[in-house]
Protein backbone atom coordinates (compact mmCIF):
# COMPACT_ATOMS: atom_id res chain seq x y z
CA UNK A 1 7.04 11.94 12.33
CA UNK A 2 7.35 8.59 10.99
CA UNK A 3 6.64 5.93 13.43
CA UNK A 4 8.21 2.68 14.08
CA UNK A 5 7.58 -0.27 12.23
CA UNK A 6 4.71 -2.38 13.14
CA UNK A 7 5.57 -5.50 14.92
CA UNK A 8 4.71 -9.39 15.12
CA UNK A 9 2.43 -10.40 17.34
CA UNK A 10 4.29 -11.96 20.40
CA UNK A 11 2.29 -15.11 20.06
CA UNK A 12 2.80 -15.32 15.96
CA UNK A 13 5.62 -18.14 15.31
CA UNK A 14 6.81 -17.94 11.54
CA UNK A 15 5.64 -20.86 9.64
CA UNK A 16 7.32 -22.82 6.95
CA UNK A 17 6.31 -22.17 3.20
CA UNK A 18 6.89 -25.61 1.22
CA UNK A 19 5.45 -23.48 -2.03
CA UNK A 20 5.68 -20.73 -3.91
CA UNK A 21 3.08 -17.74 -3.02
CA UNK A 22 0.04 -18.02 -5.13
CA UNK A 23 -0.37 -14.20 -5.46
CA UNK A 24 -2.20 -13.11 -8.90
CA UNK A 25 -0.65 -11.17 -11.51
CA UNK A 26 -1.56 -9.58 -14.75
CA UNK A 27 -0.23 -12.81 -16.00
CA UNK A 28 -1.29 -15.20 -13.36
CA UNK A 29 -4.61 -14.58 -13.17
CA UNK A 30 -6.67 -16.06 -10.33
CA UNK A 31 -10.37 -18.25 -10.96
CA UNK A 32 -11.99 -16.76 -8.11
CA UNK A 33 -15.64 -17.33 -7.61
CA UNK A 34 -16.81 -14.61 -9.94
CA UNK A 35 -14.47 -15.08 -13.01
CA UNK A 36 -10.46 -14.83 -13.47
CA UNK A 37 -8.68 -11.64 -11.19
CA UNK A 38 -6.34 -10.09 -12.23
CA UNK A 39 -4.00 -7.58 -10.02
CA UNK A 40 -1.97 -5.20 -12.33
CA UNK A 41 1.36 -4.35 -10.27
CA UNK A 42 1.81 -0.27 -10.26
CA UNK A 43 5.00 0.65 -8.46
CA UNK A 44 4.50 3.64 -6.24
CA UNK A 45 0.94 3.36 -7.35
CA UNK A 46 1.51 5.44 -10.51
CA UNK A 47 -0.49 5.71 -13.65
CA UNK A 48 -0.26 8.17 -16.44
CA UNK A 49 -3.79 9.37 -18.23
CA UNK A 50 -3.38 6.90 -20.83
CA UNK A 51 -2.35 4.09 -18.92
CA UNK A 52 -5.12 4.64 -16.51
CA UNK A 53 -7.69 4.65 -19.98
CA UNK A 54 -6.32 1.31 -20.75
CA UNK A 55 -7.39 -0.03 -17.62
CA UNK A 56 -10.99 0.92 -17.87
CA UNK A 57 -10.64 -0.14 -21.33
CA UNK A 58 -9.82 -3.29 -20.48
CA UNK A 59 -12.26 -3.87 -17.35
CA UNK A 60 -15.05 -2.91 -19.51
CA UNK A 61 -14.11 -5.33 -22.24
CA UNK A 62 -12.82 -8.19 -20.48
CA UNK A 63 -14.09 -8.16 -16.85
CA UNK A 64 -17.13 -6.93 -14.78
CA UNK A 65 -17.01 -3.39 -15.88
CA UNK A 66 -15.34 -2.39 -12.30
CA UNK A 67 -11.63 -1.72 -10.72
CA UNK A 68 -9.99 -2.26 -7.67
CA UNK A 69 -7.64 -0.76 -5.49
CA UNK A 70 -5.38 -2.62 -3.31
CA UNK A 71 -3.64 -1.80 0.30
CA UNK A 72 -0.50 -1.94 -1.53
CA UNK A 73 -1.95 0.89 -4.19
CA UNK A 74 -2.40 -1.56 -7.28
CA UNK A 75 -5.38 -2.27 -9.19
CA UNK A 76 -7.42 -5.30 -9.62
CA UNK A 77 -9.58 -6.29 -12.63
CA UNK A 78 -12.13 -8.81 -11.44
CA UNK A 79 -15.15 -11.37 -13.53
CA UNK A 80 -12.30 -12.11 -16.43
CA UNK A 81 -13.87 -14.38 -19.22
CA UNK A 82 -11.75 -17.39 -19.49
CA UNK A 83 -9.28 -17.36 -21.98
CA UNK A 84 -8.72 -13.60 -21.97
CA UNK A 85 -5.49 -13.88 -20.10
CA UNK A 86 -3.20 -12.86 -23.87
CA UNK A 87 -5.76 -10.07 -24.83
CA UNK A 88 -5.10 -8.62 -21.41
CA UNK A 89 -1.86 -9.09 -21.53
CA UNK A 90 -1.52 -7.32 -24.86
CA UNK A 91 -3.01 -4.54 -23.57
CA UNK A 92 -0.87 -4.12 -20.82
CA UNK A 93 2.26 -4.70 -22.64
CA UNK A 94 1.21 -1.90 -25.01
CA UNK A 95 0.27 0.64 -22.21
CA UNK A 96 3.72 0.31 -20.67
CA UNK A 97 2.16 -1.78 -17.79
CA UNK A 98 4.58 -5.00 -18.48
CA UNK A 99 7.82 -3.81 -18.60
CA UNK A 100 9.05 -7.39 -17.53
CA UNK A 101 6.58 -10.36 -17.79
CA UNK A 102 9.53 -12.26 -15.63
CA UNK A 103 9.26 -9.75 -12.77
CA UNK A 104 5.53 -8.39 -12.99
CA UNK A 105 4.69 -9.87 -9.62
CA UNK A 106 7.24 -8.72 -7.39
CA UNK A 107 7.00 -5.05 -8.75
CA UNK A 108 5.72 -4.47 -5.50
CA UNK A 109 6.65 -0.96 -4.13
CA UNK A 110 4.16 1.96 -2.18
CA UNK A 111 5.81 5.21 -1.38
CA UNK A 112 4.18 8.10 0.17
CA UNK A 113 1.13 9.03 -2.33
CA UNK A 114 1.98 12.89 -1.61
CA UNK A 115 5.48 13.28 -2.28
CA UNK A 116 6.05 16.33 -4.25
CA UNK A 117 2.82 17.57 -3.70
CA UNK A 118 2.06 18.97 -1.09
CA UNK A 119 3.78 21.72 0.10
CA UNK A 120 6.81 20.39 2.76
CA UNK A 121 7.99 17.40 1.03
CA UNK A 122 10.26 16.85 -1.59
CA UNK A 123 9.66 14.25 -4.12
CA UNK A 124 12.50 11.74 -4.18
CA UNK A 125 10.95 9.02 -2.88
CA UNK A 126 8.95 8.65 -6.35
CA UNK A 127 12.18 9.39 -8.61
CA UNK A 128 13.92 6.70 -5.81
CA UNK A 129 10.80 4.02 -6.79
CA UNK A 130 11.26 4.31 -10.62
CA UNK A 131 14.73 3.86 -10.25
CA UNK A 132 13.97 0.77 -8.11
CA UNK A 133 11.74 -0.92 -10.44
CA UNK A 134 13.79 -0.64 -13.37
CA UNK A 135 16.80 -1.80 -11.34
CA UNK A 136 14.27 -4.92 -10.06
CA UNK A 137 13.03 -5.55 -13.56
CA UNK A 138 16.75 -5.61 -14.54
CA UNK A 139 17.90 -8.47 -12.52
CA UNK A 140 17.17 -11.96 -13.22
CA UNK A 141 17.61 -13.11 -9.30
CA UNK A 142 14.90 -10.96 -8.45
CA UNK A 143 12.77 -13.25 -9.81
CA UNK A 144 13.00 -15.53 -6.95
CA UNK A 145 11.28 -12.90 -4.56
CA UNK A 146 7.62 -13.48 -3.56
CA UNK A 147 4.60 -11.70 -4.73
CA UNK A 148 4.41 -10.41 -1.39
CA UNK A 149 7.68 -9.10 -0.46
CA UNK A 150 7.10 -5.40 -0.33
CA UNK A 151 9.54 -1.96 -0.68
CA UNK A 152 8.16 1.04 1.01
CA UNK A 153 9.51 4.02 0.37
CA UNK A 154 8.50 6.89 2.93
CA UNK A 155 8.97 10.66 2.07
CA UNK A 156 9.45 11.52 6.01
CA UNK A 157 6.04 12.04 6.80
CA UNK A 158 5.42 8.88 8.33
CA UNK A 159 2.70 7.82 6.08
CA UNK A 160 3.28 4.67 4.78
CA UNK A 161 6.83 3.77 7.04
CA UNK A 162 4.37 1.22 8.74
CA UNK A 163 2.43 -0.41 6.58
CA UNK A 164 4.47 -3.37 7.13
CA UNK A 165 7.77 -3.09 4.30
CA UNK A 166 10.12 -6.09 4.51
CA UNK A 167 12.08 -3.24 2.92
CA UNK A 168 11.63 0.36 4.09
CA UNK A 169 13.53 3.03 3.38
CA UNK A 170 12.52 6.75 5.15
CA UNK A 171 13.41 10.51 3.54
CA UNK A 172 16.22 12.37 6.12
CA UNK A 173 16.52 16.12 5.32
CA UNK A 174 19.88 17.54 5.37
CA UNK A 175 21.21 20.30 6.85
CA UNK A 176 19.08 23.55 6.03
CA UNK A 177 16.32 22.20 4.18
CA UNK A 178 13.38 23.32 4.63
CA UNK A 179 11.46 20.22 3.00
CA UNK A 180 10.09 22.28 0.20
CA UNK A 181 12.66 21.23 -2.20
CA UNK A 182 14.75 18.39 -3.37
CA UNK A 183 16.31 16.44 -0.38
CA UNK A 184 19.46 17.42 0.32
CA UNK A 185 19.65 14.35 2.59
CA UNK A 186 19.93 10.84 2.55
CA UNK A 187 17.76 7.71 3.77
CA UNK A 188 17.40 5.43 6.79
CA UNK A 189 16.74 1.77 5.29
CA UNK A 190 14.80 -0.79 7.57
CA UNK A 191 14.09 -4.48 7.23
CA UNK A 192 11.15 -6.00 8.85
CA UNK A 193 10.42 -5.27 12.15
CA UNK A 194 13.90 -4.30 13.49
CA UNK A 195 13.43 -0.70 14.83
CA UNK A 196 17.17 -0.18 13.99
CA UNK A 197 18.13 1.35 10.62
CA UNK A 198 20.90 2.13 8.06
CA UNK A 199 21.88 5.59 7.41
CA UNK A 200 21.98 5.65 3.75
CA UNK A 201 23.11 8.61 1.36
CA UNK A 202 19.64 9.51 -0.81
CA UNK A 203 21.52 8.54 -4.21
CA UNK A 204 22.28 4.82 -2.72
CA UNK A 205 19.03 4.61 -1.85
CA UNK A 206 17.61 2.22 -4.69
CA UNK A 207 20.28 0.53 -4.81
CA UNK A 208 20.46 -0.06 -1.16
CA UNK A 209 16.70 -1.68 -1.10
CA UNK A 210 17.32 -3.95 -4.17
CA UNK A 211 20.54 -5.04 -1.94
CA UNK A 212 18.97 -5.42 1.22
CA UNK A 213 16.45 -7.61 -0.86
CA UNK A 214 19.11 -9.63 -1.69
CA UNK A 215 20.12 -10.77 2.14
CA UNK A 216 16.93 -11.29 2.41
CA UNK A 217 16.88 -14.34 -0.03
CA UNK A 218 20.34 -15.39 1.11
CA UNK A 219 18.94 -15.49 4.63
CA UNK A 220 15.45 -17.60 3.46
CA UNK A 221 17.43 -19.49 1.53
CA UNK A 222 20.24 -20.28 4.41
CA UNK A 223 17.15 -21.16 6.87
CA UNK A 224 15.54 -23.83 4.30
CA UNK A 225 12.41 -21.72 6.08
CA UNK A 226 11.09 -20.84 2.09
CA UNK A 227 10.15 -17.91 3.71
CA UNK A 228 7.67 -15.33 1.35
CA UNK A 229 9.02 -12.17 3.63
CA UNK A 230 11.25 -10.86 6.00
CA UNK A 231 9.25 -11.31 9.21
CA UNK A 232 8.49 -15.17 7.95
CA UNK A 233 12.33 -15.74 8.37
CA UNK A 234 13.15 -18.56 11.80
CA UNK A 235 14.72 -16.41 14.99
CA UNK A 236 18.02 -18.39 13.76
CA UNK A 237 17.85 -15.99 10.43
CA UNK A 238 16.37 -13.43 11.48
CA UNK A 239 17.03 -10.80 9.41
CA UNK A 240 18.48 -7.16 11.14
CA UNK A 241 19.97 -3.81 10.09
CA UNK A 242 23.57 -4.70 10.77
CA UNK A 243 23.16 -8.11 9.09
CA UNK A 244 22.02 -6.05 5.73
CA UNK A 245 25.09 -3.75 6.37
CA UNK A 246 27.63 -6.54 5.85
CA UNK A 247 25.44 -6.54 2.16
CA UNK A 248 25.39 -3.12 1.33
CA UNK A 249 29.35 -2.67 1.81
CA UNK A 250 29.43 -5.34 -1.01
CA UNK A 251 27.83 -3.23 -2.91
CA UNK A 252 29.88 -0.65 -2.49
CA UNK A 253 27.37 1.67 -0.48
CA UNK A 254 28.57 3.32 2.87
CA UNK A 255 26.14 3.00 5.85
CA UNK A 256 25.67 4.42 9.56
CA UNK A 257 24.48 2.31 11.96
CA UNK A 258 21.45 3.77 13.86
CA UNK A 259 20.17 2.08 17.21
CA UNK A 260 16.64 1.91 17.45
CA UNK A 261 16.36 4.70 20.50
CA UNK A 262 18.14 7.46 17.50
CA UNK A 263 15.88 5.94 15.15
CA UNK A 264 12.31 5.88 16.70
CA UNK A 265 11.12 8.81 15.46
CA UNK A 266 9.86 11.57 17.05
CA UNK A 267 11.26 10.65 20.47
CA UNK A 268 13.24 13.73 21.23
CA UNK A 269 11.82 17.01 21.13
CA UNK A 270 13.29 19.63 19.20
CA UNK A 271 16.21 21.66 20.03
CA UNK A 272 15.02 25.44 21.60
CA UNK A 273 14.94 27.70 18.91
CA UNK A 274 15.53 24.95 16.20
CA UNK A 275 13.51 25.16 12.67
CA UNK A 276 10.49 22.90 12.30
CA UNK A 277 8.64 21.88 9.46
CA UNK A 278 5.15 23.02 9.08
CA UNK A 279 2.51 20.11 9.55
CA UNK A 280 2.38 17.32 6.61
CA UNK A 281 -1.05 17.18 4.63
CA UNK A 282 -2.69 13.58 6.01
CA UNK A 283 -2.48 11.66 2.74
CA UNK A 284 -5.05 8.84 3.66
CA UNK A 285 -7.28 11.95 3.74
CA UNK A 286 -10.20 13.13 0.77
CA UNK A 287 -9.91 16.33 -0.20
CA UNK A 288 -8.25 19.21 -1.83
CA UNK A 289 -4.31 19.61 -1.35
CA UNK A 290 -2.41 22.82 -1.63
CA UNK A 291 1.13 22.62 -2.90
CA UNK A 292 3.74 24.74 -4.16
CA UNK A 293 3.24 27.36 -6.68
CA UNK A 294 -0.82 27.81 -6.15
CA UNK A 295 -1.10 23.81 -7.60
CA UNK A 296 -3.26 21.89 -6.05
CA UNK A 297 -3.96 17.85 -6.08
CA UNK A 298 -6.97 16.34 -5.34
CA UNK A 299 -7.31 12.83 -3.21
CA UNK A 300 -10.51 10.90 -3.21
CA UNK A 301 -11.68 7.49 -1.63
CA UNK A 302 -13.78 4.62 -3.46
CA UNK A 303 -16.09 3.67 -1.56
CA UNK A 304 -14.49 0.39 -0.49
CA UNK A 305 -12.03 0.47 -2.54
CA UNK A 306 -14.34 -0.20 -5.65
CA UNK A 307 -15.02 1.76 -9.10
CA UNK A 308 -17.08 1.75 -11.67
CA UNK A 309 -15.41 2.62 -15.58
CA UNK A 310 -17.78 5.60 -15.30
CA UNK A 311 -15.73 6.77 -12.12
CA UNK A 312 -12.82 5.82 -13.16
CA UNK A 313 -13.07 7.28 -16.78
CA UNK A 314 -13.73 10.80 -14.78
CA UNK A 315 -10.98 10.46 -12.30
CA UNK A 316 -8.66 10.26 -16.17
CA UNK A 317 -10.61 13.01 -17.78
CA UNK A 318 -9.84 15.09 -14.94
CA UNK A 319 -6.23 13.86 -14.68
CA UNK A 320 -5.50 14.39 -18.84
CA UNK A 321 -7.67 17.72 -19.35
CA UNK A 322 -6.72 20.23 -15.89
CA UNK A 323 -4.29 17.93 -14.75
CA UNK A 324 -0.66 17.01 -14.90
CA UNK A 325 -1.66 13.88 -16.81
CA UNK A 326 -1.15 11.49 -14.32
CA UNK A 327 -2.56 8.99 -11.34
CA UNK A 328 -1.51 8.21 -7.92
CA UNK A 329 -3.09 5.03 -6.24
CA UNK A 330 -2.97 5.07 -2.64
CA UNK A 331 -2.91 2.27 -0.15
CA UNK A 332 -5.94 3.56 1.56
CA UNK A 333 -7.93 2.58 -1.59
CA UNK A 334 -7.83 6.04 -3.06
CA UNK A 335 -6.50 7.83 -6.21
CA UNK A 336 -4.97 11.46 -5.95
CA UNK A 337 -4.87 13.36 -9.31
CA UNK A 338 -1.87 15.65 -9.16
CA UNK A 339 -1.18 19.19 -11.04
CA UNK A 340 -4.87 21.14 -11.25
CA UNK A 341 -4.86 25.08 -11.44
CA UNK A 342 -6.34 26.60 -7.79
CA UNK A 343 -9.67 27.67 -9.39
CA UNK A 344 -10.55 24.67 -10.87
CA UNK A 345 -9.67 22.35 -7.98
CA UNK A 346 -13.08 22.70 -6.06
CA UNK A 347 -15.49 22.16 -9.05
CA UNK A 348 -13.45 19.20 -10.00
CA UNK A 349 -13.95 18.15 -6.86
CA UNK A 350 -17.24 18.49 -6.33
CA UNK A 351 -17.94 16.70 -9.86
CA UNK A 352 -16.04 13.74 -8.39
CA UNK A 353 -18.22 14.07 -5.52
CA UNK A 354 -21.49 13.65 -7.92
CA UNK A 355 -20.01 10.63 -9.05
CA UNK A 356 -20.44 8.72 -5.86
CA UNK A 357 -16.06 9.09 -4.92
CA UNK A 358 -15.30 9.89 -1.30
CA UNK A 359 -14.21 13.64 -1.26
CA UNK A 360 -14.70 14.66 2.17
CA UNK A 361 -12.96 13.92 5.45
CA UNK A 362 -16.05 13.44 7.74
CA UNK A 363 -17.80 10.95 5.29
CA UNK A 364 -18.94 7.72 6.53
CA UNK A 365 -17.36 5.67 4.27
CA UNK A 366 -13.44 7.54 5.31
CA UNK A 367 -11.25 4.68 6.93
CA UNK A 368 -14.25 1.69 6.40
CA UNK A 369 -12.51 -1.24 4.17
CA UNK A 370 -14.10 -4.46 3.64
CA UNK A 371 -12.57 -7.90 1.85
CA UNK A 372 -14.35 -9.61 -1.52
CA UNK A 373 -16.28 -11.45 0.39
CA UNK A 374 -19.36 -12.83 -1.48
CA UNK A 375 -20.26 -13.46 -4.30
CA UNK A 376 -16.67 -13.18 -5.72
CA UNK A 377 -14.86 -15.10 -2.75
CA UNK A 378 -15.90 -18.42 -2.24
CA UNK A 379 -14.10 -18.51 1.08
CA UNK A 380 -16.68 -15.98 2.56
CA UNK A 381 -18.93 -16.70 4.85
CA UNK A 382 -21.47 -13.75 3.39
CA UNK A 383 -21.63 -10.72 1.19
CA UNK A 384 -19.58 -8.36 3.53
CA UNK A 385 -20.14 -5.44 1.37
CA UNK A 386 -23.65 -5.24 1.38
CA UNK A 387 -23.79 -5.52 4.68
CA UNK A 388 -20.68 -2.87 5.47
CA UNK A 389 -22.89 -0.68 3.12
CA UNK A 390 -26.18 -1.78 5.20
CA UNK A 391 -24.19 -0.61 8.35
CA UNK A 392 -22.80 3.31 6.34
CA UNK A 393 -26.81 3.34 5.74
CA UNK A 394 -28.00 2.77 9.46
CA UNK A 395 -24.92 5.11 10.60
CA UNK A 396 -22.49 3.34 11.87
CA UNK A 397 -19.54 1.52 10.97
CA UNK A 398 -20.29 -1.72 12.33
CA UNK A 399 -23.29 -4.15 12.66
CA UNK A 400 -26.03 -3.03 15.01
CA UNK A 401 -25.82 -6.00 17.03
CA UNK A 402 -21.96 -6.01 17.41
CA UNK A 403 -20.97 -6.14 21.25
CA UNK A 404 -18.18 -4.05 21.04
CA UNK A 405 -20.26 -1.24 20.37
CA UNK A 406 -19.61 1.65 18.51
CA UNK A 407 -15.52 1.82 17.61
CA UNK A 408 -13.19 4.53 18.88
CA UNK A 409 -13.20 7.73 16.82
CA UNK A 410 -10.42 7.56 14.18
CA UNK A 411 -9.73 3.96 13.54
CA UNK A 412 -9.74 1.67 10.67
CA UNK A 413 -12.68 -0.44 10.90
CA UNK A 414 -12.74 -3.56 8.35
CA UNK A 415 -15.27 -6.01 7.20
CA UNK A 416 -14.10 -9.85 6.75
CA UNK A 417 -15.65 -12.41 5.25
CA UNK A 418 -13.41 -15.09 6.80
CA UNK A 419 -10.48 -15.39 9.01
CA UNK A 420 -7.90 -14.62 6.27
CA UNK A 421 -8.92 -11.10 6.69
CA UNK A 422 -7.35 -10.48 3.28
CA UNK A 423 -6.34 -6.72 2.69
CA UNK A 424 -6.79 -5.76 6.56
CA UNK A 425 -5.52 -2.27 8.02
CA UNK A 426 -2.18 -2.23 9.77
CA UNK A 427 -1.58 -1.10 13.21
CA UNK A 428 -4.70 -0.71 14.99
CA UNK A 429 -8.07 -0.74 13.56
CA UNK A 430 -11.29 -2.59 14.41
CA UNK A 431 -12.06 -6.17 13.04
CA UNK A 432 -15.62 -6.71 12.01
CA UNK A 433 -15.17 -10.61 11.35
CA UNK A 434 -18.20 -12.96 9.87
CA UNK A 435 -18.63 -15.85 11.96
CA UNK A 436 -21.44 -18.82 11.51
CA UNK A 437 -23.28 -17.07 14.66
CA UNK A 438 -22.97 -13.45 12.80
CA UNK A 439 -20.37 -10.76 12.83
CA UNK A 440 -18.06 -10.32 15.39
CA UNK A 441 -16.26 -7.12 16.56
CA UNK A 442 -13.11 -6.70 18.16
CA UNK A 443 -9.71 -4.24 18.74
CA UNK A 444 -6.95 -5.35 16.96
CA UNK A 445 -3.41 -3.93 17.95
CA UNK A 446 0.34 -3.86 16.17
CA UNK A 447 0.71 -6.86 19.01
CA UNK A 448 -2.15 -8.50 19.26
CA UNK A 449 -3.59 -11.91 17.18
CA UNK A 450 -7.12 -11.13 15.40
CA UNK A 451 -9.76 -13.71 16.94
CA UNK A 452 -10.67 -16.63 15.51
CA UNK A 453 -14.60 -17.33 14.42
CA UNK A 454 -16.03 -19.37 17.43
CA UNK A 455 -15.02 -23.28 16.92
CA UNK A 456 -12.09 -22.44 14.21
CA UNK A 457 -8.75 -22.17 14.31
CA UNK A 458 -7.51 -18.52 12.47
CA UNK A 459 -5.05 -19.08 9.61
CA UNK A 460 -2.58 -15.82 9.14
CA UNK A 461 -3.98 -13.01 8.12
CA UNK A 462 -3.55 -12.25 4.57
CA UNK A 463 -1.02 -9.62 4.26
């Protein structure tokens, strides 16, 4: 069941933002150390076949020949030749990519990568993020939002609810359904870290996010904090469910208050005798997913969340010629190709598998993540993925010499080049940090700081 959100560190104090976030774009495009970056914004990571051509099109003309994925399920393009920023931009714009070049940053939505798919889920949440874009792309005050303020939108598995939204809405059921269909409930909406919620009918629900984004600015703005997101806000403006409320009756949407003891999911056991739902499909997990009808999806991994045009070109031949036509980044650096006939599924599979993807649950390289780092991060101490790939080779998942030992079973582990930790796990997961002595491991929780290197002082962590 979905879980709470994740929380701020006790010690954490927000800080003051005197500027603007510096986040790339498709537009903005970032000189990093190996050429320009640029990250193309896909709301609930979604491609079509041609869309996703256009990519590889363009990182095989214009940059290093490689993509990206991103925690928050977009892409990067990375070694851009300077000057290329309007020839990329064409293509985009062309491709359907650009819809708004005044809002292309803060297009920044992730809903649950499986919706639809499997076979206990319905598949609002997707039609709910399309109809959130175009309503964020529509309004000029949106504009004002960071590049880092993020909508989640959770299908009621619990797969995404804490990946750390400022804006989170979560899938109810109604009455009688048996999650195999379209919802015939409504949403709880969250902001930040409050574990309360708004009860939310499932038709209000883009609305209600684009809303609650709205008090969100009025807050920041109020606080003279320039905060980039909800948990930056001062205790003075903090930002809660019943605050938001007072917003979405402006709008004209009704709402429930929920306490957070009715909304932490999962704390009360069912009813005797009461319906459950049969187990989710883990959608962070490689592999082969059954869903209604006899279709089947397939998920893969790149191997730290990099691909070559060669993989990627597969992943859209598959996609256009026994697919549905169609994408699905995930923010576990993985793509999931939707609408393949039962009998082709495993040989597609295993040709994926040929091409070097992540296809299978026990592999080495499932839940390992690791930043730039060198050569194409200046701010890196070393070349974190050749030596996260050094470690996969040895068997293990972190450095032979690392203290900690080997990590517990199951968790994230992720490879930093610096203290920014840029594109870290949330919740808990083990930090393999470069220091000047070598790497360092530790446990990171929901409530605990990362370390800093020895004799430094850790900025934030990168969200």
């Amino acid at each position: 069941m979905p879980p709470s959100p994740s929380t701020r560190p006790q010690a954490a104090a927000p800080l003051p933002r005197d500027r603007g976030d510096a986040c790339p774009g498709a537009l903005r495009l970032h000189p990093a150390a190996d050429g320009g970056l640029a990250r193309v914004r896909l709301p609930a990571g979604d491609l079509t076949a041609h869309q996703a051509a256009v990519l590889a099109d363009a990182a095989e003309l214009l940059g290093d020949g490689h993509l990206s994925l991103t925690s928050r399920g977009n892409a990067e393009l990375r070694g851009l030749a300077e000057g290329c920023g309007d020839r990329l931009a064409g293509l985009l714009r062309d491709a359907g990519l650009l819809p708004s070049a005044a809002h292309e940053r803060i297009r920044n939505i992730l809903a649950s990568p499986l919706a639809g798919l499997d076979r206990h889920t319905p598949s609002d949440v997707r039609r709910w993020a399309r109809e959130l874009d175009a309503l964020l792309c529509a309004g000029a005050w949106a504009t004002t939002l960071s590049g880092r303020f993020l909508f989640v939108l959770d299908d009621g598995r619990g797969d995404v609810a804490a990946l750390g939204g400022d804006v989170t809405l979560l899938a109810e059921a109604g009455p009688g359904d048996d999650g195999t269909g379209p919802a015939g409930g409504g949403a709880l909406l969250r902001v930040g870290d409050d574990p309360a919620a708004l009860r939310i009918a499932g038709p209000d629900a883009p609305r209600a996010a684009l809303a609650a984004a709205g008090a969100f600015l009025a807050a920041a703005g109020a606080s003279g904090s320039g905060a980039w997101r909800v948990r930056e806000l001062p205790d003075a403006h903090a930002l809660r469910a019943r605050d938001v409320a007072e917003a979405l009756r402006s709008a004209g949407i009704e709402t429930a208050y929920v306490a957070a003891q009715e909304a932490a999911f999962g704390a009360e056991p069912p009813a005797p005798g009461a319906r459950t739902r049969p187990p989710y499909a883990d959608s962070s997990a490689p592999g082969i997913v059954e869903g209604p009808g006899g279709a089947r999806a397939l998920s893969v991994l790149a191997p730290l969340g990099r691909l070559t045009v060669a993989q990627w070109r597969l992943l859209t031949a598959i996609a256009a010629e026994d697919g549905a036509g169609a994408l699905r980044l995930t923010p576990w650096r993985g793509i999931v190709l939707p609408g393949l006939a039962a009998a082709a599924a495993p040989d597609r599979l295993a040709r994926l598998a040929a091409a070097g993807l992540v296809t299978d649950p026990a592999s080495p390289w499932h839940r390992l993540g690791a930043c730039t780092g060198r050569p194409g991060c200046a701010k890196s101490r070393t070349d974190v993925r050749a030596d996260a790939t050094a470690a996969v080779a040895a068997g293990t998942a972190v450095p032979d010499a690392a203290p900690a030992g080997r990590p517990p079973a199951g968790l994230p582990v992720y490879w930093s080049g610096c203290e920014r930790r840029c594109g870290h796990p949330h919740g808990t997961w083990v930090d393999v940090l470069a220091t000047a002595e070598g790497y360092r491991t530790a446990l990171v929780g929901p409530d605990t700081e990362p370390p800093a290197a020895p004799g430094t002082t850790a900025p934030p962590p990168a969200p």
